[in-house]
C-alpha atoms as a PDB file:
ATOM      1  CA  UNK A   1     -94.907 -19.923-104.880  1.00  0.00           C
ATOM      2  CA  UNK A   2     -93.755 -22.530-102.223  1.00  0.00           C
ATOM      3  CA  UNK A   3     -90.616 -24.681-102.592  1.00  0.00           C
ATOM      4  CA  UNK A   4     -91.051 -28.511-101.408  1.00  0.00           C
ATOM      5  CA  UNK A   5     -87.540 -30.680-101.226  1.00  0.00           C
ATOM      6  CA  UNK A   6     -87.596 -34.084-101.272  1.00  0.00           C
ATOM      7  CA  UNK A   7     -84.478 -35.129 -99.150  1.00  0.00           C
ATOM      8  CA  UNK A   8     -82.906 -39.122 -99.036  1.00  0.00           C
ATOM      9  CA  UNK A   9     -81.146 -42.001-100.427  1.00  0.00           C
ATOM     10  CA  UNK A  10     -81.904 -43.978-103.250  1.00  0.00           C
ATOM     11  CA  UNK A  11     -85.694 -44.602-102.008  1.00  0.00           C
ATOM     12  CA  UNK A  12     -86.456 -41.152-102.950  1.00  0.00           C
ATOM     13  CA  UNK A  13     -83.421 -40.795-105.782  1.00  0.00           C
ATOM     14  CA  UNK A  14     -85.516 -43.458-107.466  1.00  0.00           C
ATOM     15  CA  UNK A  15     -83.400 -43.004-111.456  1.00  0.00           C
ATOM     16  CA  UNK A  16     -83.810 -39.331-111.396  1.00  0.00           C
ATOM     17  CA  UNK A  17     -82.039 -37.659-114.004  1.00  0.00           C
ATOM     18  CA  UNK A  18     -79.501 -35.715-111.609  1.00  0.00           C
ATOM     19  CA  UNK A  19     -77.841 -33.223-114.270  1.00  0.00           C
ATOM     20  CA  UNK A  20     -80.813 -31.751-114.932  1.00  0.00           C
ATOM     21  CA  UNK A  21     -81.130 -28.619-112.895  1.00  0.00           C
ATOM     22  CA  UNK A  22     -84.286 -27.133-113.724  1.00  0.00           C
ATOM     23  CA  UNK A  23     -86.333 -29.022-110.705  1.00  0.00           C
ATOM     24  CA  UNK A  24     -87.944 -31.140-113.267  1.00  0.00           C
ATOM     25  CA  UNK A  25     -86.467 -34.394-112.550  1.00  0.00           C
ATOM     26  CA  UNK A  26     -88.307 -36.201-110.156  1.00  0.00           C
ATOM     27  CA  UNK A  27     -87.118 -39.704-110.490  1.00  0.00           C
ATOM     28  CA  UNK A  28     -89.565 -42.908-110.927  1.00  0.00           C
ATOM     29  CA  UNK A  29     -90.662 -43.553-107.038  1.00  0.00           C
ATOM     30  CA  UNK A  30     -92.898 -41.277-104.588  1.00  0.00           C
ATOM     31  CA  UNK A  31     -91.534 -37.997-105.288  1.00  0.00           C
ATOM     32  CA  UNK A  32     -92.746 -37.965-108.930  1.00  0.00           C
ATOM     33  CA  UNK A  33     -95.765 -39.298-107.326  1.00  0.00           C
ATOM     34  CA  UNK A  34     -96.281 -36.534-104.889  1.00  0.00           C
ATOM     35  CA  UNK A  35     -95.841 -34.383-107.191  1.00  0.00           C
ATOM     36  CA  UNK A  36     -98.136 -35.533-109.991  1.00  0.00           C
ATOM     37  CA  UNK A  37    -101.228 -35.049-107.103  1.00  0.00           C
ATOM     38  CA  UNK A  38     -99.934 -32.007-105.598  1.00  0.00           C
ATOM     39  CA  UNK A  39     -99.276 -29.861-108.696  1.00  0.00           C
ATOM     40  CA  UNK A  40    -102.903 -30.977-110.078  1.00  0.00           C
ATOM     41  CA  UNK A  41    -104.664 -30.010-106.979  1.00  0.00           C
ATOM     42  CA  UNK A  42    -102.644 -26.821-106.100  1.00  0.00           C
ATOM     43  CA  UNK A  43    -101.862 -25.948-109.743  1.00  0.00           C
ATOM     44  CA  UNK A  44     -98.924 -23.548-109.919  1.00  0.00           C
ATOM     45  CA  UNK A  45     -98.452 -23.178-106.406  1.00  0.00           C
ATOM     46  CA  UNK A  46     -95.505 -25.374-105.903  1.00  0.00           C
ATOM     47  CA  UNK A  47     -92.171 -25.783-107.268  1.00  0.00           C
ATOM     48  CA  UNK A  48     -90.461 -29.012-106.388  1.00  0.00           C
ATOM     49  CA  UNK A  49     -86.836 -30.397-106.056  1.00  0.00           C
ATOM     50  CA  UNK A  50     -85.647 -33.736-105.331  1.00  0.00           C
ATOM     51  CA  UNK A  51     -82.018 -34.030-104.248  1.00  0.00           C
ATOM     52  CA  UNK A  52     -82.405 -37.774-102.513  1.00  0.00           C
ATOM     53  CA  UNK A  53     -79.433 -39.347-103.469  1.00  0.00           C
ATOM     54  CA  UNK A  54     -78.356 -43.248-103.566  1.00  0.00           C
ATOM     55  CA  UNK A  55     -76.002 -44.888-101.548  1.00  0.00           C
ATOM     56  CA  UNK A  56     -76.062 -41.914 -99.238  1.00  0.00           C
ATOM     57  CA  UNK A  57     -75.929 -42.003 -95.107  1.00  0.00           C
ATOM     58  CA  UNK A  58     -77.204 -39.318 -92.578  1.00  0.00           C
ATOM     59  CA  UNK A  59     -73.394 -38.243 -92.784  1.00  0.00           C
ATOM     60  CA  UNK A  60     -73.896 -37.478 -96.568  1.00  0.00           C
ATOM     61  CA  UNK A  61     -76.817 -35.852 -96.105  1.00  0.00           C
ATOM     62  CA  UNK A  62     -75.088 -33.331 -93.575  1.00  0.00           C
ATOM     63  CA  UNK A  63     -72.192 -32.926 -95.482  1.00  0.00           C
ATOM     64  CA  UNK A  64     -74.361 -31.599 -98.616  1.00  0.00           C
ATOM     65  CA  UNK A  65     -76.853 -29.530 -96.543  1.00  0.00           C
ATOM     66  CA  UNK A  66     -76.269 -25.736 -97.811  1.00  0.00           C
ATOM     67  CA  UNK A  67     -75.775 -27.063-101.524  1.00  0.00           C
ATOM     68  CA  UNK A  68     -79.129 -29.359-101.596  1.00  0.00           C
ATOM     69  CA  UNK A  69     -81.215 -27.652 -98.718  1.00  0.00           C
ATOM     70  CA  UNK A  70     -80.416 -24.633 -97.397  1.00  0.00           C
ATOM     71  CA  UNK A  71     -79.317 -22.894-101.000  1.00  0.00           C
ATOM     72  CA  UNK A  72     -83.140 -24.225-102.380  1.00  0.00           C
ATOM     73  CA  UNK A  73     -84.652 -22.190 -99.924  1.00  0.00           C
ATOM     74  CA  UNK A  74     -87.536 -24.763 -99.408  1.00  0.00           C
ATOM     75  CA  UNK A  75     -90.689 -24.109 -97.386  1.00  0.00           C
ATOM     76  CA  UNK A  76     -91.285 -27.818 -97.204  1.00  0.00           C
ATOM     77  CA  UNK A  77     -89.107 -30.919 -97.196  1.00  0.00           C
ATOM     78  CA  UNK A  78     -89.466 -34.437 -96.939  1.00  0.00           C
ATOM     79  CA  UNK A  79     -86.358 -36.692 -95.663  1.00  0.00           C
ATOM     80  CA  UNK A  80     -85.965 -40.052 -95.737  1.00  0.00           C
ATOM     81  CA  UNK A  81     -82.446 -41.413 -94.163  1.00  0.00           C
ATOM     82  CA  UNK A  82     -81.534 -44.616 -92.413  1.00  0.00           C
ATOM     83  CA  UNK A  83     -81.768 -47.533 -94.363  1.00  0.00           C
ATOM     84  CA  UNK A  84     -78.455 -47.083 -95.254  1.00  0.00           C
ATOM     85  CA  UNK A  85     -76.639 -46.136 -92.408  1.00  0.00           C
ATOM     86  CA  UNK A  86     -77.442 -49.654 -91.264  1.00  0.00           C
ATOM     87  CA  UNK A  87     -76.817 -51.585 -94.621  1.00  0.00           C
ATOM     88  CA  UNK A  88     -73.238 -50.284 -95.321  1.00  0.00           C
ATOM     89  CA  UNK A  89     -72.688 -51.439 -91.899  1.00  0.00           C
ATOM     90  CA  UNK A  90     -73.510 -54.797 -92.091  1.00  0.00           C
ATOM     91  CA  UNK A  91     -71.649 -54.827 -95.756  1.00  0.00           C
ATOM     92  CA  UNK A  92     -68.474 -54.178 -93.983  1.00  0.00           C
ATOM     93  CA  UNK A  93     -67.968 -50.806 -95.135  1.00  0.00           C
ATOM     94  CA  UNK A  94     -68.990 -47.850 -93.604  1.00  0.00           C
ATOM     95  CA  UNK A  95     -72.117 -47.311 -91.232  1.00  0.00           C
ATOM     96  CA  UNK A  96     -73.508 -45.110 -89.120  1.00  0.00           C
ATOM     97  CA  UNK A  97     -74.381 -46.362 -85.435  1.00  0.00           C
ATOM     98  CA  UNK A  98     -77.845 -44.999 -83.974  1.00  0.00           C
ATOM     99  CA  UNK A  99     -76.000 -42.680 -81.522  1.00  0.00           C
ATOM    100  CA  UNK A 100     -74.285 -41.718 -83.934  1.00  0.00           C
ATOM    101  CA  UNK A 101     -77.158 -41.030 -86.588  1.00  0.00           C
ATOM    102  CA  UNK A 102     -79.044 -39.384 -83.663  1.00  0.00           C
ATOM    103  CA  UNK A 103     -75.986 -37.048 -83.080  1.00  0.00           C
ATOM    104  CA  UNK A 104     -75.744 -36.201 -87.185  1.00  0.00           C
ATOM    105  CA  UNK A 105     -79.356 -35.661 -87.542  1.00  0.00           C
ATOM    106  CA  UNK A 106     -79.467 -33.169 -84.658  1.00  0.00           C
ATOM    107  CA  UNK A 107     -77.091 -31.417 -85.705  1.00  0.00           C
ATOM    108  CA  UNK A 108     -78.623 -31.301 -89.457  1.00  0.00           C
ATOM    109  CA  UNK A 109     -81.890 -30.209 -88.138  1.00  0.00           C
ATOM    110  CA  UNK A 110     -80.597 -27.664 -85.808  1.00  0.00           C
ATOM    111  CA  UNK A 111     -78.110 -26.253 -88.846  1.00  0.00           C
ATOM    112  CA  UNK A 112     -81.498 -26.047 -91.314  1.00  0.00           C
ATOM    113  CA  UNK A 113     -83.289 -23.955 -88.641  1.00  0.00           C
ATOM    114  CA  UNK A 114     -80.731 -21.384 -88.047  1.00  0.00           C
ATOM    115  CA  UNK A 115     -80.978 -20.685 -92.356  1.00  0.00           C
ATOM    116  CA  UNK A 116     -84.396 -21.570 -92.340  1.00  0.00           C
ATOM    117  CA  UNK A 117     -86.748 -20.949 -89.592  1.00  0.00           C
ATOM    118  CA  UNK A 118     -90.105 -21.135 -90.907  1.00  0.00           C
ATOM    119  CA  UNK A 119     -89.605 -24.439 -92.637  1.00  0.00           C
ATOM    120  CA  UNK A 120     -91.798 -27.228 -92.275  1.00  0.00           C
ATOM    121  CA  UNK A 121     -90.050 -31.227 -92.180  1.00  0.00           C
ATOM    122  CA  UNK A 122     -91.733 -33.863 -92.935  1.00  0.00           C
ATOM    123  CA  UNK A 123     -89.321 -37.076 -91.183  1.00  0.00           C
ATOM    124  CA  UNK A 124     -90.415 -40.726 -92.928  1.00  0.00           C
ATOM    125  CA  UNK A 125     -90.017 -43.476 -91.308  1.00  0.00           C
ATOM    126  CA  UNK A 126     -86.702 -45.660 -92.287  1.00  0.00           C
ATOM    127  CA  UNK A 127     -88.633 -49.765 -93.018  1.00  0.00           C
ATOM    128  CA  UNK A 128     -87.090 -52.845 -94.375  1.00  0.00           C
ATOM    129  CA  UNK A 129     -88.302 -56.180 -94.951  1.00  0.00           C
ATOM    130  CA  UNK A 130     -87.376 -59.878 -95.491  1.00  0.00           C
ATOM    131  CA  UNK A 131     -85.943 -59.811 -99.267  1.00  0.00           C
ATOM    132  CA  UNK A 132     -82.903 -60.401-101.769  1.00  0.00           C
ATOM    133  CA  UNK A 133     -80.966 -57.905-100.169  1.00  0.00           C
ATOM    134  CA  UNK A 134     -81.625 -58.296 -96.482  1.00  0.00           C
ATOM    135  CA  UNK A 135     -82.740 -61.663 -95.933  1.00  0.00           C
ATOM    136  CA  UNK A 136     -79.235 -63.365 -95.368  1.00  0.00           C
ATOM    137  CA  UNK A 137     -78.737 -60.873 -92.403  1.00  0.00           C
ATOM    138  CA  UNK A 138     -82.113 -60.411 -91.690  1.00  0.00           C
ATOM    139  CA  UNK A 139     -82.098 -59.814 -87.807  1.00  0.00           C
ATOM    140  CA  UNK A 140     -78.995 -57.246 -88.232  1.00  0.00           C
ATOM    141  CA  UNK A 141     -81.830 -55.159 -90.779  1.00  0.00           C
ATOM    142  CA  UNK A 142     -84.862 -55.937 -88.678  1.00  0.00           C
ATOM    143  CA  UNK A 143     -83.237 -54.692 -85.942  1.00  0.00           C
ATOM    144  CA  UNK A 144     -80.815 -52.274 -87.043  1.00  0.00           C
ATOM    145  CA  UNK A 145     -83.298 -50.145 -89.270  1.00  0.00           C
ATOM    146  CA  UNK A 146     -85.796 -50.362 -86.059  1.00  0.00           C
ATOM    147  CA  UNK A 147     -83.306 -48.853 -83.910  1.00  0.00           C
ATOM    148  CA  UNK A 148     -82.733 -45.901 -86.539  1.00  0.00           C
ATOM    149  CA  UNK A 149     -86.377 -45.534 -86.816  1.00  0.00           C
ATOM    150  CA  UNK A 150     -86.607 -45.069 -83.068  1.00  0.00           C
ATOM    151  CA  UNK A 151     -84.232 -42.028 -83.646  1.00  0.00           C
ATOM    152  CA  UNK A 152     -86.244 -40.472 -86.231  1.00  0.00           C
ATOM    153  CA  UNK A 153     -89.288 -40.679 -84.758  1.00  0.00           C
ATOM    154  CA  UNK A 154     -88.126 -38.941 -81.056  1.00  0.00           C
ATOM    155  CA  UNK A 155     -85.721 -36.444 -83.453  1.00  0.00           C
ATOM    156  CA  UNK A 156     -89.382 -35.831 -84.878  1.00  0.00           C
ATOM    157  CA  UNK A 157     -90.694 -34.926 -81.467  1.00  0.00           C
ATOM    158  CA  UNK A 158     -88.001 -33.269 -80.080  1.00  0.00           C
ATOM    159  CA  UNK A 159     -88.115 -30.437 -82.807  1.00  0.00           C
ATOM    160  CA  UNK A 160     -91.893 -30.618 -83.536  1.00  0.00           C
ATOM    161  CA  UNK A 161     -91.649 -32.037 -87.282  1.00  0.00           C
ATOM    162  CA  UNK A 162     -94.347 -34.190 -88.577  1.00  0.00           C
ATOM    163  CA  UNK A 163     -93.602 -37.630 -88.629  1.00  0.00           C
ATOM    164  CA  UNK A 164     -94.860 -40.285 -90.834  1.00  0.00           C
ATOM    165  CA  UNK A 165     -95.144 -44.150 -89.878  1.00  0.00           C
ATOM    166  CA  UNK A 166     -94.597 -46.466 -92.530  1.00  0.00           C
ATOM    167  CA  UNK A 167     -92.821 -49.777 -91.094  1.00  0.00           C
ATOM    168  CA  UNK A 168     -95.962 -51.271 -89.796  1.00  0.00           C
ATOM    169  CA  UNK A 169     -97.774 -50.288 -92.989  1.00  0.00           C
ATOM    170  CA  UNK A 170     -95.245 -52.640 -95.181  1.00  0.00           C
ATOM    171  CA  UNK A 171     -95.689 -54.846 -92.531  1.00  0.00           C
ATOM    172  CA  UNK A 172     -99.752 -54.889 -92.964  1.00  0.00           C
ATOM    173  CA  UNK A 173     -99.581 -55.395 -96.608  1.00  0.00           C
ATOM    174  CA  UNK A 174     -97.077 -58.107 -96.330  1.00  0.00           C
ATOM    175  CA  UNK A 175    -100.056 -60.147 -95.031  1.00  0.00           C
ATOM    176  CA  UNK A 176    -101.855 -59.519 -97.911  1.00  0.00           C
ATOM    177  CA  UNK A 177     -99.106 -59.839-100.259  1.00  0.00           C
ATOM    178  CA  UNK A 178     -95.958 -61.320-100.125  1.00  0.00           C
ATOM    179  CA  UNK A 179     -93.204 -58.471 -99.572  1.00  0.00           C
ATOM    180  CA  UNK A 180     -91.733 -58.048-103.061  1.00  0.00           C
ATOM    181  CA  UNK A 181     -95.270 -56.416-104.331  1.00  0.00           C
ATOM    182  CA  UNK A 182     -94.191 -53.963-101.783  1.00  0.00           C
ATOM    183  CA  UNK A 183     -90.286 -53.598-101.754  1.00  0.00           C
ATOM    184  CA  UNK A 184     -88.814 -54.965-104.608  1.00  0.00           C
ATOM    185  CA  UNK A 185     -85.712 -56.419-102.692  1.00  0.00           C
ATOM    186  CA  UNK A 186     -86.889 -55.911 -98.828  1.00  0.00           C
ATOM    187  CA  UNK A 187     -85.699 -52.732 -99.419  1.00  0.00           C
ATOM    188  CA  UNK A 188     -86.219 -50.360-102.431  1.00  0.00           C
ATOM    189  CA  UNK A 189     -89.559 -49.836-102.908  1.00  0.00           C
ATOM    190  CA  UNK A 190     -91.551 -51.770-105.622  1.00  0.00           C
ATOM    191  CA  UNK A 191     -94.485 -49.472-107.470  1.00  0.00           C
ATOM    192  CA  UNK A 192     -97.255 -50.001-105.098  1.00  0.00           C
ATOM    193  CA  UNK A 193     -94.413 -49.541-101.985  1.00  0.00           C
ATOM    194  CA  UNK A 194     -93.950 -45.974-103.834  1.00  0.00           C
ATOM    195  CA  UNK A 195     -97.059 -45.470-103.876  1.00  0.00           C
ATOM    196  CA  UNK A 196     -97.859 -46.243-100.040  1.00  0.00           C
ATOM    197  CA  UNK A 197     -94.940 -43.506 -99.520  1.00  0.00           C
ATOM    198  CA  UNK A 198     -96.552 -40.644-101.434  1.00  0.00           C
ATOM    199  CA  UNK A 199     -99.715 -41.482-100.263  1.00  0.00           C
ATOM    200  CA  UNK A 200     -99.246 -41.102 -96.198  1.00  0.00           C
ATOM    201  CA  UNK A 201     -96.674 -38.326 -97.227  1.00  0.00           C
ATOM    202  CA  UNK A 202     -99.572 -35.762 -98.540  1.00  0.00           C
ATOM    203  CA  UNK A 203    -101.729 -37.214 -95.773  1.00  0.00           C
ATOM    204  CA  UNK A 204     -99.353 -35.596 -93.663  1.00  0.00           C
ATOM    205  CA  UNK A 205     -98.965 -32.327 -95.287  1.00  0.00           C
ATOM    206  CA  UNK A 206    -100.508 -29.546 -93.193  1.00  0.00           C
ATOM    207  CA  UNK A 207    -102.065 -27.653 -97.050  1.00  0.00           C
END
């Protein structure tokens, strides 16, 4: 049986039920999603954990890498990290520059390989757009989340992990839609955003 990790903040957190331990808590976004169409198509092939977490940076990610990675033992994982590196920056409290997110995500990937060496990542694109909770500093998201996605996509190259685009596919619907039927504040995803996730996500998956 293969193990697939879904890794992030609260994109892929999404409400899940965190004290329960038995890898049956998916949450309410793309995860549950992902797995709903991978464990009817590979039936009992799969066991699946997701650990995203909300509120948390690349830095908190790192910091709870053996407990929520490494210890799981997954063949496959999913991360999604950035959005918030840039938003508790622009709050005042505590971000996470691009050169420094570059420098933390190395690190993380390089750390996962040494325990894991046969695992396949899967990086998603960090996206934003115009909403309640970005559009006041709009052109610090726009361009701060751009600049972290720049990271995860050459991270993605550098170390030969899939990567999956999703910024200009928000930014596609938004013209046929306005961007709340997408992300519900310009950032968390709204049903059919979650949707859009999980979708390109299994597209990506090498099964």
């Amino acid at each position: 049986m293969k193990t697939f990790l879904f890794q992030g903040d609260s994109i892929t957190d999404a409400d899940r039920q965190r004290e329960r331990e038995d890898g049956y808590s998916f949450g309410l976004g793309y995860p549950n999603m992902v797995v709903g169409e991978l464990s009817l198509k590979y039936p009992g092939e799969f066991r699946f954990f997701n650990k995203g977490i909300s509120g948390d940076r690349s830095t908190s990610v790192y910091a709870r890498m053996y407990t929520d990675i490494v210890n799981l033992k997954p063949d496959y994982m999913s991360i999604l990290i950035g959005v918030n590196d840039v938003w508790h920056g622009i709050n005042g409290e505590n971000g996470v520059a691009p050169e420094r997110y570059e420098q933390i995500m190395t690190m993380l990937y390089e750390d996962i390989l040494k325990e894991l060496p046969d695992i396949k990542i899967i990086v998603l694109e960090p996206f934003v757009l115009k909403g309640t909770a970005t559009e006041a500093r709009w052109e610090d998201f726009d361009t701060g989340v751009k600049a972290m996605a720049k990271k995860a996509k050459a991270l993605a190259e550098k170390f030969g992990f899939t990567f999956v685009p999703l910024q200009d596919k928000f930014d596609e619907l938004c013209k046929i839609a306005p961007s709340d039927c997408w992300l519900a504040d310009g950032v968390h995803p709204a049903p059919a955003g979650h949707k859009l996730i999980a979708n390109e996500l299994i597209k990506a998956l090498e099964l």
